[in-house]
Structure formats: structure tokens, C-alpha cells
Protein backbone atom coordinates (compact mmCIF):
# COMPACT_ATOMS: atom_id res chain seq x y z
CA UNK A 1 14.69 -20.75 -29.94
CA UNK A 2 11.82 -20.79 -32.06
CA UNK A 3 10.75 -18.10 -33.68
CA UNK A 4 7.52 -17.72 -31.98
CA UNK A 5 9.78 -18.39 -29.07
CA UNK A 6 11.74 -15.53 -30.10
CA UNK A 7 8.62 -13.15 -30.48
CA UNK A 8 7.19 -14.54 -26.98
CA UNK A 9 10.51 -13.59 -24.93
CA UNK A 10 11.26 -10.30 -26.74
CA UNK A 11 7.51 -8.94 -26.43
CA UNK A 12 7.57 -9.89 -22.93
CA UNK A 13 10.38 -8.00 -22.54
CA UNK A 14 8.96 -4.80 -23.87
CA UNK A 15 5.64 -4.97 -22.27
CA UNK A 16 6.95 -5.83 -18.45
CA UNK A 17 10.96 -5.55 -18.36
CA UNK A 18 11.01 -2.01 -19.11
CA UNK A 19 11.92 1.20 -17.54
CA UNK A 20 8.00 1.46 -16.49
CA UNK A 21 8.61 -1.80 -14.46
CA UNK A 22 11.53 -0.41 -12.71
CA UNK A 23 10.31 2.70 -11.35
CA UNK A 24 7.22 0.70 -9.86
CA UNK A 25 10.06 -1.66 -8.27
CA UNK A 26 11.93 1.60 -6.59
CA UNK A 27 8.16 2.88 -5.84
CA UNK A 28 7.32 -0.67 -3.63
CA UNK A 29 10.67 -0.63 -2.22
CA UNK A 30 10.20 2.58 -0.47
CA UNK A 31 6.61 1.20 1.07
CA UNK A 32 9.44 -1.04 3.32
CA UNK A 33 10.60 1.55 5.05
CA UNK A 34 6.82 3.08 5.95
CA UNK A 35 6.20 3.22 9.13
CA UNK A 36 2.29 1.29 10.70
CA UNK A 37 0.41 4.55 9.99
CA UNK A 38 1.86 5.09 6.51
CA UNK A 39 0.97 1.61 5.67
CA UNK A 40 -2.76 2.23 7.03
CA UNK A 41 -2.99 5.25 5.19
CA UNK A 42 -2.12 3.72 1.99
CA UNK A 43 -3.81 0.57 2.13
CA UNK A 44 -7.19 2.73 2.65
CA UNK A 45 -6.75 5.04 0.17
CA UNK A 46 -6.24 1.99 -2.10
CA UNK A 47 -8.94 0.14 -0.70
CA UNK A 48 -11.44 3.27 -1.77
CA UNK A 49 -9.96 3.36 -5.29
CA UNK A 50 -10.96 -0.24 -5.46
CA UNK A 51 -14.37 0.29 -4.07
CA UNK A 52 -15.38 2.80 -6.37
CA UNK A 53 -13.93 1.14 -9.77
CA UNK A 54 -16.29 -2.09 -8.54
CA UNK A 55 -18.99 0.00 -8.22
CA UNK A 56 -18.73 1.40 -11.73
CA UNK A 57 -18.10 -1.38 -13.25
CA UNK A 58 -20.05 -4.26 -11.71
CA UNK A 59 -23.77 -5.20 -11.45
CA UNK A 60 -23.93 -6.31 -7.90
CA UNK A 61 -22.39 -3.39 -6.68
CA UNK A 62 -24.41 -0.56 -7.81
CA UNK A 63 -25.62 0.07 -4.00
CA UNK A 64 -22.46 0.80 -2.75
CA UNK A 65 -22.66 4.70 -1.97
CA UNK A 66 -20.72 7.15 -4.55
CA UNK A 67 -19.27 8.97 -2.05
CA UNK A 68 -17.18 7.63 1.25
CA UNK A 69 -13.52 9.47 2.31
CA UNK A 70 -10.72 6.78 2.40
CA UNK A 71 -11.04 6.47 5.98
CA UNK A 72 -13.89 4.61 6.23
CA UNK A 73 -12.90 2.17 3.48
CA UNK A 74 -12.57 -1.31 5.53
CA UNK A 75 -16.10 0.02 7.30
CA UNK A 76 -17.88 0.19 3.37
CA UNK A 77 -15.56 -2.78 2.20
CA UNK A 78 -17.44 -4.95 5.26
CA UNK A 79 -21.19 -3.35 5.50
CA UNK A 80 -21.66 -3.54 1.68
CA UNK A 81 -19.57 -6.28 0.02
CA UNK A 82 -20.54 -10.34 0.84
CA UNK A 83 -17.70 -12.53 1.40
CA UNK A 84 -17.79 -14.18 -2.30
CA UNK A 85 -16.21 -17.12 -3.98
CA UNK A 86 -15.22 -18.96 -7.31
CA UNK A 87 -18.28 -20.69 -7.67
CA UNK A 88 -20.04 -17.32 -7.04
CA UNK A 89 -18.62 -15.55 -9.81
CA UNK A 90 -18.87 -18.96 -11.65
CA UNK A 91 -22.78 -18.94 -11.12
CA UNK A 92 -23.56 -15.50 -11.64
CA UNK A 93 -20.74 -13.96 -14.60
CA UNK A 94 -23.31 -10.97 -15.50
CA UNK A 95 -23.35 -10.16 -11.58
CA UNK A 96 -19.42 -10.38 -11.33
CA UNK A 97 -17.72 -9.51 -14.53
CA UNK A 98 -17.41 -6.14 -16.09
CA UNK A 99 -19.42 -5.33 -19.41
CA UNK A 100 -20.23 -8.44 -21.29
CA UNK A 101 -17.54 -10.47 -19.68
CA UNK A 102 -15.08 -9.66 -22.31
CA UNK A 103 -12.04 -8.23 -22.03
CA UNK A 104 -11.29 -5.31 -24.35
CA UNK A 105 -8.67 -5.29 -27.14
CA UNK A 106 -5.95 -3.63 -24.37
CA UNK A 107 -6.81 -6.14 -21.77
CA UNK A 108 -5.54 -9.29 -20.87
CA UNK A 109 -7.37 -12.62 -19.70
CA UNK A 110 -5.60 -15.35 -17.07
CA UNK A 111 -7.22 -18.72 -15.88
CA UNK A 112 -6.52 -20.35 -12.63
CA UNK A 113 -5.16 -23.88 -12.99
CA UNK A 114 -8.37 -25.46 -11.68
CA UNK A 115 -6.98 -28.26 -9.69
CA UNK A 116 -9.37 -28.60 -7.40
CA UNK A 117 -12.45 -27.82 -9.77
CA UNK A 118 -13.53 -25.99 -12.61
CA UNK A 119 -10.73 -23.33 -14.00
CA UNK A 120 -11.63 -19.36 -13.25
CA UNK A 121 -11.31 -16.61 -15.97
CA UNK A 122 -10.60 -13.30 -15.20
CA UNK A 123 -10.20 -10.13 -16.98
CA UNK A 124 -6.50 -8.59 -16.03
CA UNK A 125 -5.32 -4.65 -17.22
CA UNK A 126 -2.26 -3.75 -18.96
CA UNK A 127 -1.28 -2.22 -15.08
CA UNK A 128 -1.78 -5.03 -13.55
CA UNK A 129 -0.14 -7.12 -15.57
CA UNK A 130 2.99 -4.47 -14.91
CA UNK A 131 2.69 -4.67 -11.30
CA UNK A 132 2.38 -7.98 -10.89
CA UNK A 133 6.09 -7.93 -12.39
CA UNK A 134 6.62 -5.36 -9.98
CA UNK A 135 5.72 -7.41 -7.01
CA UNK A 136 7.29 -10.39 -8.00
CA UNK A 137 10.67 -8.57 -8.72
CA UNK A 138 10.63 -6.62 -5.35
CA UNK A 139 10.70 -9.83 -3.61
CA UNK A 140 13.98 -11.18 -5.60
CA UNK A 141 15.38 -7.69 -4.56
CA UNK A 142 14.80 -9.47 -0.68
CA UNK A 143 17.34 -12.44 -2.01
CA UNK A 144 19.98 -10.27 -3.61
CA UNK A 145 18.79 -11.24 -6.65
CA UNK A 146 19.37 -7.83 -9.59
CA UNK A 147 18.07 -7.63 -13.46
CA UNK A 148 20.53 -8.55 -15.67
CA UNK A 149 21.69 -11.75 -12.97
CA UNK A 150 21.79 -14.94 -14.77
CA UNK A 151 18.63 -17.01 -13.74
CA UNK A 152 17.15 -20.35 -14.35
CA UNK A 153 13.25 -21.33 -14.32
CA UNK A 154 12.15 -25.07 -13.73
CA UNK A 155 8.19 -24.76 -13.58
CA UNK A 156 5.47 -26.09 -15.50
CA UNK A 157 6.78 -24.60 -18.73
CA UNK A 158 6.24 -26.72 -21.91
CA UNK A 159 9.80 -26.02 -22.73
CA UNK A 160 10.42 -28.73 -25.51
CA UNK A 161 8.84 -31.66 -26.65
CA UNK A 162 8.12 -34.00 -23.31
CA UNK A 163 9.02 -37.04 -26.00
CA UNK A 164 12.33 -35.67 -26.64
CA UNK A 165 14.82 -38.32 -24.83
CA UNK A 166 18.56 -36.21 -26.10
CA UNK A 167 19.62 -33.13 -24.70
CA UNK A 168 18.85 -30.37 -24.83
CA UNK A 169 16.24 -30.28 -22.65
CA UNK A 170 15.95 -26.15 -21.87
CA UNK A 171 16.17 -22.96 -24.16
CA UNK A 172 17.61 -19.88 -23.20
CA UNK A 173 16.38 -16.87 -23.31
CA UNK A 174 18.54 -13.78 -24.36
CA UNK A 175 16.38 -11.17 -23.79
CA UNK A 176 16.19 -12.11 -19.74
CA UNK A 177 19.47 -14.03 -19.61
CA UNK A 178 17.60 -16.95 -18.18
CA UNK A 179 17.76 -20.53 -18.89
CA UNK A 180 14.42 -22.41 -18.84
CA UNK A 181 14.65 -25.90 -17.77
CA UNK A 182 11.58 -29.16 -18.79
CA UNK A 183 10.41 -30.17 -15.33
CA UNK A 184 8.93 -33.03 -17.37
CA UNK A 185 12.53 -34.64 -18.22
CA UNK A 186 13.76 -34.50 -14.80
CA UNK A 187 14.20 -38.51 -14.68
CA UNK A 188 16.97 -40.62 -15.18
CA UNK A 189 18.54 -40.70 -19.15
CA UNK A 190 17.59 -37.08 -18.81
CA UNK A 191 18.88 -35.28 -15.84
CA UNK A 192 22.48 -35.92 -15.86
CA UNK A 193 22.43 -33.48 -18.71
CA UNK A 194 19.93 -31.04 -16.61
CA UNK A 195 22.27 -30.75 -14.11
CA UNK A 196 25.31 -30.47 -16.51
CA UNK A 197 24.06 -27.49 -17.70
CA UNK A 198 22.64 -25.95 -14.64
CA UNK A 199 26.59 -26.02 -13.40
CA UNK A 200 28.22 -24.42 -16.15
CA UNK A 201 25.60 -21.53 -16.21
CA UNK A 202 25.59 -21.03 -12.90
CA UNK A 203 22.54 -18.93 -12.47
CA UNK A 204 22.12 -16.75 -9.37
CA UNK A 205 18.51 -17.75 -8.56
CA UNK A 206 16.55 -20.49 -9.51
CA UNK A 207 12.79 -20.26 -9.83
CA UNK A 208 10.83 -23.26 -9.12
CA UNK A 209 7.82 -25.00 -8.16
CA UNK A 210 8.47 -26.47 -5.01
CA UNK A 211 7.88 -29.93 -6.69
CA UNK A 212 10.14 -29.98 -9.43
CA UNK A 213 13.06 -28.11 -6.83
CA UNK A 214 12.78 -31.03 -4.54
CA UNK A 215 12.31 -33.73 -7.53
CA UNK A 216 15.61 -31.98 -8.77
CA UNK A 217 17.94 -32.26 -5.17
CA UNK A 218 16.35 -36.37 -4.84
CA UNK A 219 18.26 -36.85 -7.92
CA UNK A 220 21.43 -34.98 -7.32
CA UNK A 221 21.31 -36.98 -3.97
CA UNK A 222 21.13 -40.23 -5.78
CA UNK A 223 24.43 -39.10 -7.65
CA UNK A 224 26.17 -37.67 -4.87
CA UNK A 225 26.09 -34.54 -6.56
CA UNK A 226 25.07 -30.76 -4.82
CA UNK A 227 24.66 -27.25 -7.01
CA UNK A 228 25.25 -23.68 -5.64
CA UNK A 229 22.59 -21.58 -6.59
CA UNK A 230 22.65 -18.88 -3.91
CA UNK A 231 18.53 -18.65 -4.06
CA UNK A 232 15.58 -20.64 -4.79
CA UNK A 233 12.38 -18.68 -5.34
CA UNK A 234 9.69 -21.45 -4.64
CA UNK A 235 5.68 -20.25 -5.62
CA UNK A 236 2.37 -21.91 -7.06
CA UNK A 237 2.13 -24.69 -4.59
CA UNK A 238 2.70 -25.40 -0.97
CA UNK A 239 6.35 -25.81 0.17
CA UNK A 240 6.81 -28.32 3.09
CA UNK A 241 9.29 -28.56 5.50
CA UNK A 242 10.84 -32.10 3.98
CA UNK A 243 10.58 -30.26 0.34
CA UNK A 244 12.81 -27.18 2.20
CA UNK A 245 15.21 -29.41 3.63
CA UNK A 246 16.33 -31.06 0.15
CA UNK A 247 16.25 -28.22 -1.84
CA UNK A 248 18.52 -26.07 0.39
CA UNK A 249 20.92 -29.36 0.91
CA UNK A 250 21.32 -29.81 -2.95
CA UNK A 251 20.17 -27.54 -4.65
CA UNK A 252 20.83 -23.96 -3.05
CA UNK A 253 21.84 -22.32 0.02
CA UNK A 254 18.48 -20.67 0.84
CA UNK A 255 14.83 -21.23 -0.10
CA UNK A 256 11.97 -18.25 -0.19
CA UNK A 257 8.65 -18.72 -0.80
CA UNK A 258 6.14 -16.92 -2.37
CA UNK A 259 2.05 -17.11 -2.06
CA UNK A 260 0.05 -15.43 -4.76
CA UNK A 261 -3.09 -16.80 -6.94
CA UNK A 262 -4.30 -16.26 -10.37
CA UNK A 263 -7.10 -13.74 -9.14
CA UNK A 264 -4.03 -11.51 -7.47
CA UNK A 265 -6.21 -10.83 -4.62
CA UNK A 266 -3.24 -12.08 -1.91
CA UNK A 267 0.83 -12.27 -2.47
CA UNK A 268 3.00 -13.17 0.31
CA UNK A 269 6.38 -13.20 0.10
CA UNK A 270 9.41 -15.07 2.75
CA UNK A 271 12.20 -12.49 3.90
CA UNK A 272 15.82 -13.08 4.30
CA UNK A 273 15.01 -14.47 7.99
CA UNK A 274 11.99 -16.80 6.90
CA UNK A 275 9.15 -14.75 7.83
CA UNK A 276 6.10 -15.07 5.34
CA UNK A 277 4.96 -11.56 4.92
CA UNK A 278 1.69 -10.10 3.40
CA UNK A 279 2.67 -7.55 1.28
CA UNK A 280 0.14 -5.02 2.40
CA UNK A 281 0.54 -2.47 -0.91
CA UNK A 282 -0.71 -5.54 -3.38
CA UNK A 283 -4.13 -6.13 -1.50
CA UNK A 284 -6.58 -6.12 0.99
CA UNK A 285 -6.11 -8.87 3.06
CA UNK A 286 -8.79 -10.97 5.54
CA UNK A 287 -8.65 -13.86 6.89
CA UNK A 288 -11.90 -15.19 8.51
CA UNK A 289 -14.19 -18.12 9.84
CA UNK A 290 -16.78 -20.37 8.55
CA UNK A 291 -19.65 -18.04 8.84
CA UNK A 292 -17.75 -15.35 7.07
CA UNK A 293 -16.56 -13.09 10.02
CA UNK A 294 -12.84 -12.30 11.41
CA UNK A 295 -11.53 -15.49 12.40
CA UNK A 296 -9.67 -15.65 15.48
CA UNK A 297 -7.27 -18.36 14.97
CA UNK A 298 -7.12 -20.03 11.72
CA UNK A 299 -9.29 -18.82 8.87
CA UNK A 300 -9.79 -18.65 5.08
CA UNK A 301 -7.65 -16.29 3.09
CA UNK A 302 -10.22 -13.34 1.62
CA UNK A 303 -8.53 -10.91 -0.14
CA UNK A 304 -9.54 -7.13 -2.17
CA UNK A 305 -7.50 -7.05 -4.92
CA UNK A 306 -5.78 -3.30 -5.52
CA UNK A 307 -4.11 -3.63 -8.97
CA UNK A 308 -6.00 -4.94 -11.33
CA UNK A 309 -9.21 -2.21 -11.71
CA UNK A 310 -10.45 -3.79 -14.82
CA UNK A 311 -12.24 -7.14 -12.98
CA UNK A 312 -12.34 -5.85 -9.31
CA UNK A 313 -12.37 -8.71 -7.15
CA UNK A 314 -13.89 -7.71 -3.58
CA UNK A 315 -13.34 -9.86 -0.49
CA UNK A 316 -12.93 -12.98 -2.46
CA UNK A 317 -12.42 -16.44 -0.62
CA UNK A 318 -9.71 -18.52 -1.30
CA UNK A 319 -9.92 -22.47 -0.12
CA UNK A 320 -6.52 -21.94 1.30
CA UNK A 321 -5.99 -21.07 5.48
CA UNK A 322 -3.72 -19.34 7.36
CA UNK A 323 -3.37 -17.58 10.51
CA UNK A 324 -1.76 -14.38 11.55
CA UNK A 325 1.57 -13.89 13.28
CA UNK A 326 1.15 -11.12 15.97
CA UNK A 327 4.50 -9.19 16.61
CA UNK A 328 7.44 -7.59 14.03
CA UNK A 329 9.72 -9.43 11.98
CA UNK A 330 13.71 -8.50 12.80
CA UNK A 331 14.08 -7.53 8.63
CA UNK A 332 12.48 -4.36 9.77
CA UNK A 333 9.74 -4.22 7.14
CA UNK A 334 6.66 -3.02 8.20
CA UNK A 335 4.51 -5.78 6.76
CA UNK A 336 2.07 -8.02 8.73
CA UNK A 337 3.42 -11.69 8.84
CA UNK A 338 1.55 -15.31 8.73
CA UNK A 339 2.16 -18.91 8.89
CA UNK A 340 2.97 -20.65 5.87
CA UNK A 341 -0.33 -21.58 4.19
CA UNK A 342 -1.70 -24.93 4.78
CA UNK A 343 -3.27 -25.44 1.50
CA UNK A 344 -6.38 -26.04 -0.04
CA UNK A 345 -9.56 -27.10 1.77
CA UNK A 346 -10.70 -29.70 -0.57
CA UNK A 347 -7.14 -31.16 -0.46
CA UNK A 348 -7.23 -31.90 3.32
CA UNK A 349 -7.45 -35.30 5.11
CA UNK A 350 -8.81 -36.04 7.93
CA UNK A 351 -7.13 -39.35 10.41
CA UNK A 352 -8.82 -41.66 12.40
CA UNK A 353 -10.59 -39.07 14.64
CA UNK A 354 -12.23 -37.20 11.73
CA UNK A 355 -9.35 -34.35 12.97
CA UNK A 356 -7.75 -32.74 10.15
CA UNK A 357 -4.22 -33.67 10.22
CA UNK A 358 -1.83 -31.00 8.57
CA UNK A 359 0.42 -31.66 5.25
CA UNK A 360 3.41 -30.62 7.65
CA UNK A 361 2.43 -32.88 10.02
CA UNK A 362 2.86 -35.81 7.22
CA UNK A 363 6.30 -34.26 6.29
CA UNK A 364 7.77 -36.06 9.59
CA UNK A 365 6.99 -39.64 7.95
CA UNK A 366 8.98 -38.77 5.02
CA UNK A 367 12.35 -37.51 6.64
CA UNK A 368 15.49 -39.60 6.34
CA UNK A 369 13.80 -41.65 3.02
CA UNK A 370 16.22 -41.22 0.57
CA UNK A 371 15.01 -44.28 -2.39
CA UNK A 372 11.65 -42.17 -3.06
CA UNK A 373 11.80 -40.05 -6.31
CA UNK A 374 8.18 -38.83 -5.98
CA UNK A 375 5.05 -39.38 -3.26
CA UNK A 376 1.83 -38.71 -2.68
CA UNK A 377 -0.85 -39.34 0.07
CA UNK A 378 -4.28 -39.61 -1.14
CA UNK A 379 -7.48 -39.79 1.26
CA UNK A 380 -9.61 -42.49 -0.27
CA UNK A 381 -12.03 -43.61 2.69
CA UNK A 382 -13.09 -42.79 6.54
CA UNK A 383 -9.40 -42.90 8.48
CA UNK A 384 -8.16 -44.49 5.26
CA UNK A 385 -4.71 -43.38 3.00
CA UNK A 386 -3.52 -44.52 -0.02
CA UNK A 387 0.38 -43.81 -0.06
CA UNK A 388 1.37 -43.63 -3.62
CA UNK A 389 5.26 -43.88 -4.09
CA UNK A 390 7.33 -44.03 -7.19
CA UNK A 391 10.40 -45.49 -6.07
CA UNK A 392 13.99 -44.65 -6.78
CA UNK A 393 16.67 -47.30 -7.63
CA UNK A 394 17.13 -49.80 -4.07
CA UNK A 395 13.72 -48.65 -3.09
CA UNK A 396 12.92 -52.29 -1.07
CA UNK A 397 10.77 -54.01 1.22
CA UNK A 398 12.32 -52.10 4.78
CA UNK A 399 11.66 -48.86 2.93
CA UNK A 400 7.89 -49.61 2.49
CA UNK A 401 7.59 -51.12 5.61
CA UNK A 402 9.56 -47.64 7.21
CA UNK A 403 6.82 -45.46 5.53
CA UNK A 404 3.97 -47.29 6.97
CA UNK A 405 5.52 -47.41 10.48
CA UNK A 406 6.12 -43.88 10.23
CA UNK A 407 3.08 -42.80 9.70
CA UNK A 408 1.86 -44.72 12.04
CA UNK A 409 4.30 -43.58 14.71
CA UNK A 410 4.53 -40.18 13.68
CA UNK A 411 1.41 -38.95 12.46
CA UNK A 412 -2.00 -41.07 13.21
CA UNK A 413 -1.71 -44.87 14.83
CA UNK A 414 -5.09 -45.47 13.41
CA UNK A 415 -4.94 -44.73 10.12
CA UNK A 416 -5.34 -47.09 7.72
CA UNK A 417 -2.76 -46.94 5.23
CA UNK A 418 -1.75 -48.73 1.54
CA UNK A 419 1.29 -47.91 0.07
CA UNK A 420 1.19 -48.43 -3.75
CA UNK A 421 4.30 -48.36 -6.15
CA UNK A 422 4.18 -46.54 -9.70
CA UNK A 423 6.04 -45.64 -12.74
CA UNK A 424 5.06 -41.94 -12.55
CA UNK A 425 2.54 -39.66 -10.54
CA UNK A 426 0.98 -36.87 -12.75
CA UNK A 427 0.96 -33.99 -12.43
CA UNK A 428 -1.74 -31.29 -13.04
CA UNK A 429 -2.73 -29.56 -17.39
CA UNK A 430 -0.79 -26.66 -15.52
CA UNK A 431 2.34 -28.98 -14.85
CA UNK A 432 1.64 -28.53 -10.95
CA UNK A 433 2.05 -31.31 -8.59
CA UNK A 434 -0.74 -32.20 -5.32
CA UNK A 435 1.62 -34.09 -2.71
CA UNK A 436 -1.33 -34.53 -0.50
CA UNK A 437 -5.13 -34.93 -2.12
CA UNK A 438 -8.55 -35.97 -0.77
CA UNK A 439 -9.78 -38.26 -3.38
CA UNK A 440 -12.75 -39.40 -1.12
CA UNK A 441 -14.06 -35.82 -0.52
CA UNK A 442 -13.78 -35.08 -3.74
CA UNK A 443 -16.02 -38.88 -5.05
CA UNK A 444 -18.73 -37.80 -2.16
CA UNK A 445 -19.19 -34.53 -3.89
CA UNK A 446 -19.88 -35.88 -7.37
């Protein structure tokens, strides 16, 4: 490593790998065993902290009363707070951010990736910065995953130079005993060596967008070759059923996801059994309609955040749905459950009936397609799809013709649909990747 690599890992390792960390991580474990009430209990008197420290500290909520018991929490949070958004706090940052809208010397500042739009900035505190480690450790606690287990990360991670064309292509890190992998040299001349190293370390977990995972089993497919890491810890963008299927048949034996955001108003984390749970002691979490109230079926994600008291955010919309999952899961944790979140608004297509057709839906068209390295399906007119594929050695005429018919058969007959070849699809500044896009909502809006 570099020494400002050196400096990076160690001073993360002080700040959220310590002792601090740990007894927040045996703290959160013990909400599992809570029983509804507990949770209720909790979640209010949270809710109240959170009220009162965005009271204090922003403009536009200086009418919320002083005084309220924890009880009546969700009743202020709804009579006094406006469902709000990004472009809200985007258009009014005297309104929405504390002081002068700069963090302090202690504090911390994190940007969302902006894929969709115009990046966010907000202000994060030392604790929430802690307990977002917490969080994010409890859940590797649900896959048998302890500190001190040899792990691997392929994210977006500018890990060495993306010109770089010899080994190695990753740099481990001693303080964590993790091995961090380039996502952007998983191609051929590259990968052979990716994988070669990924065997003899032989990490316990992998972390992973869902993207570079699945980008990662295509090519051990295409050389016959299968690793056995016992867990794959997908997050930061949708995981579809297709994606889920590789990954556990090359890469791992068993895939959970994670939901969370940049704001930290929401984090959702899959169990051992596949339920996606909303972990109830991280936020306050809505989901609701169009016009702002509870939605009864399907609905935006709006969540309170409980952590991170230096830039409150208070029933903030996300672009991404959802929809609740009445009943208990059979882990026994006491946390509500949803379906896997269909992504962002602005990212979905419509098919020849103006109906929205769902990313998972599109998964069908891509099952049994083996001569694809990467895909994409990009809205680009009324009932129109532009199928971008960048195609794997013996990718040929049946296989384009097989993607077309499959969409037609399996998803919408009257779509119209191009399929275009190229060398490489990019992927977002924040080295995320959009499998499906709506280009044409996106020109209308301009």
C-alpha cells in the first residue's frame, strides 16, 4: 500500500473498528430478541429525540412544539413535518441544513452518487458515522460472518490505476484483513489473475455491488471455473433475480442484500432465510402514495433518520418503492419485512401499454444467456427499448435474435426493441452500474 493508503486504512480503523463499535454491535443485537411492544417503545422514544434535535437545529422547524412525551411521536412526526425531498433541500439549503450549511471541524460530510440527478450533501456526526458501522456489521453477524474473518471487497473502489494491464490488480489491507479487489479490471487479460487470488485467500465474505458480483461469476462461467465464498453481501444497487442466480452458482453459496442510502434515513437488511427486513432501531420508516399519505399497496420509501442528529432528515422521500410484507419472518427477529425494492422512479420503463413493467420482470428475458458479459435496457421512446449488450466470446446471431424473442415472449409483445452491441457499458463517477435506465424520461425533462 501507499502510504496515504496506509494512513486511510489505519485511521479508519481507529475511528470505527474499535471497542466503541463493538459494544454498539452487542447493543443492536439484543433489539432482535425485543419483543412488538419493545420495538414500539423504542422506535418512539427515538423518533422524539429526532424531533426535537430538528427543531433546534433547523429553520423550517421552529413550529414544532418544545414539548410532546414520546408517545405521541409518529402523531407530531405527521401533523407538523411535510413529506420532503432532494430537490427540496436542494432549493431551500438555509431552510434544511443546520447553521450555515457547514459542517463543524468534528463533523463529517457524504454526497449521494447522483445518478439520477444532481449529487446531495449532507452533514453526518462522528455517531453516526459509528453506527452506521454498527448497522452494517450487525447484519454480517446474520451471515456468520466475525471481525477478524478474512474478507474481500469488489465495489466501486479506485483500487489501482484502471490503466494498469499486470497484476496486481487489489491491495490488502492489514489493519481489516481484507483484500480489495478493481471492479474496473474485471475483463479478460485481467481476471484470470482476480480470480487467482480470490482462491488462495479464500475470504469468508465477499462484499460487492451486485454488478461487479454477477460481472465476476459470467466470467468464471466462461472458464468453467466456481469460488467458495460462503457469503456475498450485495448493497448500493438493486439485486435481480438473474444477478442472484449467478452469483450464488459461481461465486458463493448464499447472497444477502442490503438497502441503505447516503442520507441513512432507511437500511434494510436480507436474513439467513431471504427475508428483506427494515431494521426498525436505524429509522423511521414510511412508505406512502403519490399525494403523500400511507400508501396501501406500493409506495415511496420516506424515512426519519435516528442516528445522525447533526443534519436531521425528517420524512424524506426516496425515488425508490416498495411495499410491506404483512406477517413474521421464521428467523424470529422482530423486524417488519418488505419486498425487495424496485428501484428508482426515474429509472422505470414503461411497455407498450404505458404500464410500468418491473426490472424483475425483464430478468426472465435474460435467463439461460450465457455469451453476455454485461447488459442494459434503456427506454428511449413511447413502447420503445434500446437493448445494449456487450457480448462475450461466441456471442452470435441466435443469441441476439433469443434476446429479442424473449422479450417479446416473456415480457411485452409490443415493445419495440433494438439490440445494440458495444465494447463496454459505463458505469456511474461512483463506479455504480444502471442495468435498466429511462433515457427518454430523463430527455423530456431537460
Amino acid at each position: 500500500m501507499t502510504l496515504r493508503q496506509e494512513l486511510s486504512f489505519g485511521g479508519r480503523r481507529l475511528l470505527r473498528d474499535n471497542w466503541l463499535c463493538e459494544r454498539l454491535v452487542a447493543q443492536l443485537r439484543r433489539h432482535e430478541t425485543l419483543g412488538a411492544e419493545e420495538i414500539d417503545s423504542l422506535q418512539r422514544i427515538a423518533l422524539r429525540r429526532t424531533l426535537l434535535a430538528a427543531r433546534g437545529r433547523l429553520r423550517y422547524c421552529r413550529h414544532v412544539p418544545a414539548r410532546f412525551p414520546a408517545e405521541r411521536s409518529p402523531e407530531v412526526l405527521r401533523e407538523h413535518f411535510p413529506v420532503i425531498c432532494k430537490e427540496t433541500l436542494l432549493e431551500n439549503p438555509r431552510e434544511h441544513y443546520p447553521g450555515s450549511g457547514r459542517p463543524k471541524p468534528w463533523q463529517g460530510t457524504g454526497k449521494t452518487s447522483g445518478t439520477t440527478g444532481t449529487p446531495l450533501r449532507v452533514i453526518r456526526g462522528p455517531r453516526s458515522v459509528l453506527m452506521e458501522e454498527a448497522f452494517l456489521r450487525r447484519h454480517w453477524k446474520w451471515g456468520g460472518f466475525r471481525d477478524g474473518m478474512r474478507r474481500a471487497t469488489l465495489r466501486g473502489d479506485l483500487v489501482v490505476p484502471p490503466e494498469r494491464m499486470r497484476p496486481p490488480f487489489w491491495i490488502f489491507n492489514r489493519y481489516n484483513n481484507q483484500l480489495l479487489l478493481s471492479s474496473r479490471h474485471l475483463r479478460d487479460g485481467c481476471v484470470d489473475a482476480i480470480i487467482d487470488e480470490l482462491e488462495s485467500f479464500a475470504p469468508r465474505m465477499l462484499q460487492a455491488y451486485p454488478s461487479a458480483a454477477c460481472a465476476l461469476g459470467q466470467l468464471l462461467a466462461q472458464r468453467g471455473r466456481r469460488l467458495e465464498i460462503p457469503v456475498v453481501f450485495t448493497a448500493s444497487e438493486p439485486l435481480y433475480a438473474h444477478q442472484r442466480q449467478l452469483i450464488e452458482e459461481r461465486v458463493g453459496a448464499r447472497v444477502m442484500d442490503m438497502y441503505g442510502m447516503a442520507e441513512r434515513v432507511a437500511f434494510a437488511t436480507e436474513c439467513e432465510l431471504g427475508s428483506l427486513h427494515v431494521n426498525p432501531d436505524y429509522s423511521y420508516v414510511e412508505l406512502v402514495d403519490d399525494d403523500g399519505n400511507s400508501a396501501r399497496g406500493e409506495g415511496y420509501v420516506v424515512g426519519t433518520t435516528f442516528h445522525n442528529l447533526a443534519m436531521p432528515l425528517v420524512r424524506y422521500r426516496l425515488t425508490d418503492r416498495t411495499r410491506w410484507i404483512p406477517g413474521a419472518c421464521r428467523c424470529g427477529r422482530p423486524f417488519p419485512m418488505i419486498e425487495p425494492v424496485t428501484g428508482k422512479w426515474e429509472d422505470a420503463i414503461t411497455g407498450s401499454g404505458g404500464a410500468f413493467v418491473s426490472p424483475s420482470v425483464l430478468t426472465f428475458a435474460f435467463k439461460g444467456l450465457h455469451n453476455i458479459r454485461k447488459s442494459q435496457v434503456a427506454q428511449v421512446g413511447p413502447a420503445r427499448w434500446e437493448v445494449r449488450v456487450v457480448p462475450a466470446p461466441g456471442f452470435s446471431s441466435e443469441d441476439r435474435r433469443r434476446v429479442v424473442h424473449n422479450i417479446h415472449a416473456l415480457v411485452d409483445p409490443g415493445v419495440r426493441v433494438d439490440l445494440v452491441l458495444k465494447d463496454e457499458i459505463a458505469c456511474t463517477a461512483a463506479g455504480k452500474f444502471r442495468w435498466v435506465v429511462n433515457e427518454w424520461r430523463a430527455a423530456r425533462a431537460a
